[in-house]
N, C-alpha and C. Protein backbone atom coordinates (compact mmCIF):
# COMPACT_ATOMS: atom_id res chain seq x y z
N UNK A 1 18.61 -18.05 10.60
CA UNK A 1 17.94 -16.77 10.63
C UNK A 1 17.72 -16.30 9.19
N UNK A 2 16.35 -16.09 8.84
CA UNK A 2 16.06 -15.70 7.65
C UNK A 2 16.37 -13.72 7.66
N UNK A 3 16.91 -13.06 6.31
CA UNK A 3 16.88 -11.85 6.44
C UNK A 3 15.90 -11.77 5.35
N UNK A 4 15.05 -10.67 5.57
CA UNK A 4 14.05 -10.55 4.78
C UNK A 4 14.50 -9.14 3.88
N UNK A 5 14.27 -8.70 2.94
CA UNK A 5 14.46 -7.98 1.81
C UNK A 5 13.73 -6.53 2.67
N UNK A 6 14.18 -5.55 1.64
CA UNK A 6 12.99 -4.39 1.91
C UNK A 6 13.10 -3.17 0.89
N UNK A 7 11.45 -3.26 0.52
CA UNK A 7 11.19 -2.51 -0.71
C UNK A 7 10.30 -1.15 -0.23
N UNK A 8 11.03 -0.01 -0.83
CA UNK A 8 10.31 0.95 -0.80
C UNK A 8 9.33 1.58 -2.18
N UNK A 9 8.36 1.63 -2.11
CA UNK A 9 7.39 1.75 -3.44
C UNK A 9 6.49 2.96 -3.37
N UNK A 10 6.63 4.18 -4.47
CA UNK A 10 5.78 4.86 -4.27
C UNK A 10 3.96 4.39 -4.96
N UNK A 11 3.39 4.66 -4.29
CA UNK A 11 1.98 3.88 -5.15
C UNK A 11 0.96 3.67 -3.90
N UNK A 12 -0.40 3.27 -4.31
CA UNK A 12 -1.67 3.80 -3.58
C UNK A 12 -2.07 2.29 -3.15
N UNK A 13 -2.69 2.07 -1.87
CA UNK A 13 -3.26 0.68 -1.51
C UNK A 13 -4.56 0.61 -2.31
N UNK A 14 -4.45 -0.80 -2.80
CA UNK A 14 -5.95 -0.72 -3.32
C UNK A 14 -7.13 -1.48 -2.62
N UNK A 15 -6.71 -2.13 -1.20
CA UNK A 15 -7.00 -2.11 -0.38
C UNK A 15 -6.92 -2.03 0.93
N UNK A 16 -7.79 -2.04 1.78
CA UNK A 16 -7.68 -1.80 3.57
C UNK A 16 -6.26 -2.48 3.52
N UNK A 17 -4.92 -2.13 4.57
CA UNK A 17 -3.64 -3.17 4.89
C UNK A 17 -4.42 -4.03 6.03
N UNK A 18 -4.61 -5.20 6.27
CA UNK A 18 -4.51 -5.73 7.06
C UNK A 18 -3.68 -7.00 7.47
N UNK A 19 -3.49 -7.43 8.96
CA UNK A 19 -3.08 -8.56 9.17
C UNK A 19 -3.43 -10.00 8.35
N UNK A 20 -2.58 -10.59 8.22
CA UNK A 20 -2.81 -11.82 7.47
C UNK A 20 -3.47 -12.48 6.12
N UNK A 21 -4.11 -10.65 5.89
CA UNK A 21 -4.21 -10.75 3.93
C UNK A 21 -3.01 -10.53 3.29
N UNK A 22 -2.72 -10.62 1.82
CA UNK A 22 -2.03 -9.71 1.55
C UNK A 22 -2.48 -8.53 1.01
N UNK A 23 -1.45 -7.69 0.52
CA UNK A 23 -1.41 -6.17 0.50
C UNK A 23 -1.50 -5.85 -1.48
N UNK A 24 -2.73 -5.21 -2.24
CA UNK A 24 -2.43 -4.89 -3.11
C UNK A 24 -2.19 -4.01 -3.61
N UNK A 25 -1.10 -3.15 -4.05
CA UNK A 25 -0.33 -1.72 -4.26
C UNK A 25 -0.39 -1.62 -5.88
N UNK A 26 -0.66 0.07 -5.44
CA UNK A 26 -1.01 0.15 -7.41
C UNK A 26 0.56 1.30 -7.68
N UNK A 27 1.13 1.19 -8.49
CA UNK A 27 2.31 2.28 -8.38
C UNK A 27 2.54 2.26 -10.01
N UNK A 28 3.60 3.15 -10.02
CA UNK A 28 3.73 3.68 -11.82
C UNK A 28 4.07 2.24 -12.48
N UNK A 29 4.83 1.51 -12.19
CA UNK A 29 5.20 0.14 -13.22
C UNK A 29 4.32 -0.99 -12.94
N UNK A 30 3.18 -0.58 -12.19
CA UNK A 30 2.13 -1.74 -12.47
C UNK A 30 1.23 -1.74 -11.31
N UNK A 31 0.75 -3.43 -10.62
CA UNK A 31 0.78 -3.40 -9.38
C UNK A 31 1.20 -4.71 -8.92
N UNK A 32 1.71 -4.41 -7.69
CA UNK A 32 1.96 -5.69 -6.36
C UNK A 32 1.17 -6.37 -5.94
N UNK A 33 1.36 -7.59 -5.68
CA UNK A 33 0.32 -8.13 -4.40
C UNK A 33 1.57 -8.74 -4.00
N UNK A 34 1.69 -8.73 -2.43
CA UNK A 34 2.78 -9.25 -1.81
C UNK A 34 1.62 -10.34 -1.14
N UNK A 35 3.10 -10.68 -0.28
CA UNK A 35 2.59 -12.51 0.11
C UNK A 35 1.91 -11.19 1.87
N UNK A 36 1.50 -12.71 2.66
CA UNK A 36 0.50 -12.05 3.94
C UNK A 36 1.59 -10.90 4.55
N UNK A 37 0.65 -9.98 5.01
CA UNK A 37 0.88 -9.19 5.94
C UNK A 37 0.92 -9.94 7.58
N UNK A 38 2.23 -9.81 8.06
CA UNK A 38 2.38 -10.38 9.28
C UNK A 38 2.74 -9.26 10.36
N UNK A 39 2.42 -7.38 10.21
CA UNK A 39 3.04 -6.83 10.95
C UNK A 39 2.86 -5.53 10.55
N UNK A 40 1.66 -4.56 11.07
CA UNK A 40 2.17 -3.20 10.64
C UNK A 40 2.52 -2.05 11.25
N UNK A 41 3.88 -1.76 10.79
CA UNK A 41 4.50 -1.19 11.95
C UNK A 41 4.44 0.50 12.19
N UNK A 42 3.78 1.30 11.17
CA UNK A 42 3.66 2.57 11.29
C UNK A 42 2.75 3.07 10.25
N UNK A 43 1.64 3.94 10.24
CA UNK A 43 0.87 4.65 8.97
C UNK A 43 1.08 6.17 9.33
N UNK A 44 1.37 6.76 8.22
CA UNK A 44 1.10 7.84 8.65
C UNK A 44 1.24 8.69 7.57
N UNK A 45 0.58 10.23 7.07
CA UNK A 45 0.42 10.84 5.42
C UNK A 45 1.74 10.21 4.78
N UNK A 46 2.72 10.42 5.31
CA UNK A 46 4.11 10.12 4.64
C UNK A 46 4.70 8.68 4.09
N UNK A 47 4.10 8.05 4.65
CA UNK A 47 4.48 7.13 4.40
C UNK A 47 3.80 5.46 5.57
N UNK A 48 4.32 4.01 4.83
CA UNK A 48 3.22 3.13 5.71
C UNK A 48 3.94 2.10 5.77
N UNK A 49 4.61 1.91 6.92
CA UNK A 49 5.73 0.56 6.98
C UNK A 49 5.21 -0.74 7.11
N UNK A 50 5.23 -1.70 7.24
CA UNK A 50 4.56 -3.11 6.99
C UNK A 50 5.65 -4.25 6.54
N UNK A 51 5.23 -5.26 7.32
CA UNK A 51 6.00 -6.44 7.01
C UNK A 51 5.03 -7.76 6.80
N UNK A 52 5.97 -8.20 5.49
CA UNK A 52 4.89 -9.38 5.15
C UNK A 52 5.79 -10.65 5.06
N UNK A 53 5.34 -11.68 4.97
CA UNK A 53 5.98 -12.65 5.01
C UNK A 53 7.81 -12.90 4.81
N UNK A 54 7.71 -11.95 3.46
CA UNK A 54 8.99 -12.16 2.56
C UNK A 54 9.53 -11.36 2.59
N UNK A 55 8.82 -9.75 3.09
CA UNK A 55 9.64 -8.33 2.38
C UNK A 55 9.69 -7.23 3.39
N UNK A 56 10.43 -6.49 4.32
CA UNK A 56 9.90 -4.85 4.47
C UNK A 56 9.47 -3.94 3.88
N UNK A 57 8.48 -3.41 3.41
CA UNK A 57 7.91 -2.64 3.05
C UNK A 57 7.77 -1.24 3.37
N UNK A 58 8.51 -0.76 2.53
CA UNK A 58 8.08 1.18 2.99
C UNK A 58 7.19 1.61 1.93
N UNK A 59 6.20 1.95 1.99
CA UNK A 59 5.04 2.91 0.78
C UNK A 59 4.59 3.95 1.30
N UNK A 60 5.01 4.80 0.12
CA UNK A 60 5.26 6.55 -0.29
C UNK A 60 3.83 6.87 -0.83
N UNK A 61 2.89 7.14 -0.32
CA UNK A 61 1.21 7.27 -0.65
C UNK A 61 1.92 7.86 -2.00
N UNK A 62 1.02 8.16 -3.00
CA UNK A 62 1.37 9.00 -4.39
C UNK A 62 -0.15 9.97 -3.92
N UNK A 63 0.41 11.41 -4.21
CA UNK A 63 -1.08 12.18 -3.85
C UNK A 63 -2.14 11.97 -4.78
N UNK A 64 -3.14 12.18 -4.26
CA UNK A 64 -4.77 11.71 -5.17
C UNK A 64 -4.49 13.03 -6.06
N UNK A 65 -4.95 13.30 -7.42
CA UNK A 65 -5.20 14.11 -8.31
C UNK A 65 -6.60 14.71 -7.82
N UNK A 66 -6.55 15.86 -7.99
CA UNK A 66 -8.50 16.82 -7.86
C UNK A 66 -9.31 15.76 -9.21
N UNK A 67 -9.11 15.67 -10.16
CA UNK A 67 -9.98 14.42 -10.86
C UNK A 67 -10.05 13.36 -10.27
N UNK A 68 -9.67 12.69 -9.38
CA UNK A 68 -9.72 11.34 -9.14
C UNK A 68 -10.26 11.58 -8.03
N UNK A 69 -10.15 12.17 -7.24
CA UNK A 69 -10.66 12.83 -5.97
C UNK A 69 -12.37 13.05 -6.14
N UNK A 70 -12.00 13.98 -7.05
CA UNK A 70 -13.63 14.55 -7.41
C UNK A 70 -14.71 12.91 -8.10
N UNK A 71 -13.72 12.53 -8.97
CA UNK A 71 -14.31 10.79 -9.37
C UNK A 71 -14.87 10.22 -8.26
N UNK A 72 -14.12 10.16 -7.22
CA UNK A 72 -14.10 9.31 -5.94
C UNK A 72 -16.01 9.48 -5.44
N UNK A 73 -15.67 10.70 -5.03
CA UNK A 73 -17.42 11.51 -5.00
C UNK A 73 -18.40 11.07 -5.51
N UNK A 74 -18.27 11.57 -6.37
CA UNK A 74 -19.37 11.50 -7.68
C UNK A 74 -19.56 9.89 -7.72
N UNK A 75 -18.82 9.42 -7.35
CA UNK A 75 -19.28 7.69 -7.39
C UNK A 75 -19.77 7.39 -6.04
N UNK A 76 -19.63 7.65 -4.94
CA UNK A 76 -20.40 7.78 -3.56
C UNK A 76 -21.36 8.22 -4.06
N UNK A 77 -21.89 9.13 -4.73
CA UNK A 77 -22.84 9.91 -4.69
C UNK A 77 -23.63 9.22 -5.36
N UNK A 78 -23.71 8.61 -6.00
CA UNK A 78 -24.43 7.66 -7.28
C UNK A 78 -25.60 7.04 -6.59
């Protein structure tokens, strides 16, 4: 029986989570790419549980800033 690790990380997806990609997370000391996503087990504002090959995963969204927010826009809008 393998036990798998589990990391909690505050930091932003930098993309969609899905099954059987992996997951790339942007957070204050850099960013992640974990190995595949095999499992996601809860999303919600607070937080987004997920299991990937190697690790449990808990991620703590970090809130969007009104500049980055407003960036976000203004680049849709383009």
């Amino acid at each position: 029986m393998i036990i798998k690790g589990y990391k909690t990380l505050s930091g932003t997806l930098m993309s969609p989570l899905r099954i059987g990609n992996c997951a790339y997370i942007r957070h204050e000391a850099g960013y992640t790419r974990t190995s595949r996503v095999i499992a996601i087990k809860s999303v919600s504002r607070e937080e987004i549980l997920f299991e990937t090959q190697n690790t449990n995963y808990r991620l703590v969204p970090e809130p969007v800033s009104e500049g980055a927010e407003s960036h976000s826009i203004m680049s849709l809008a383009a």
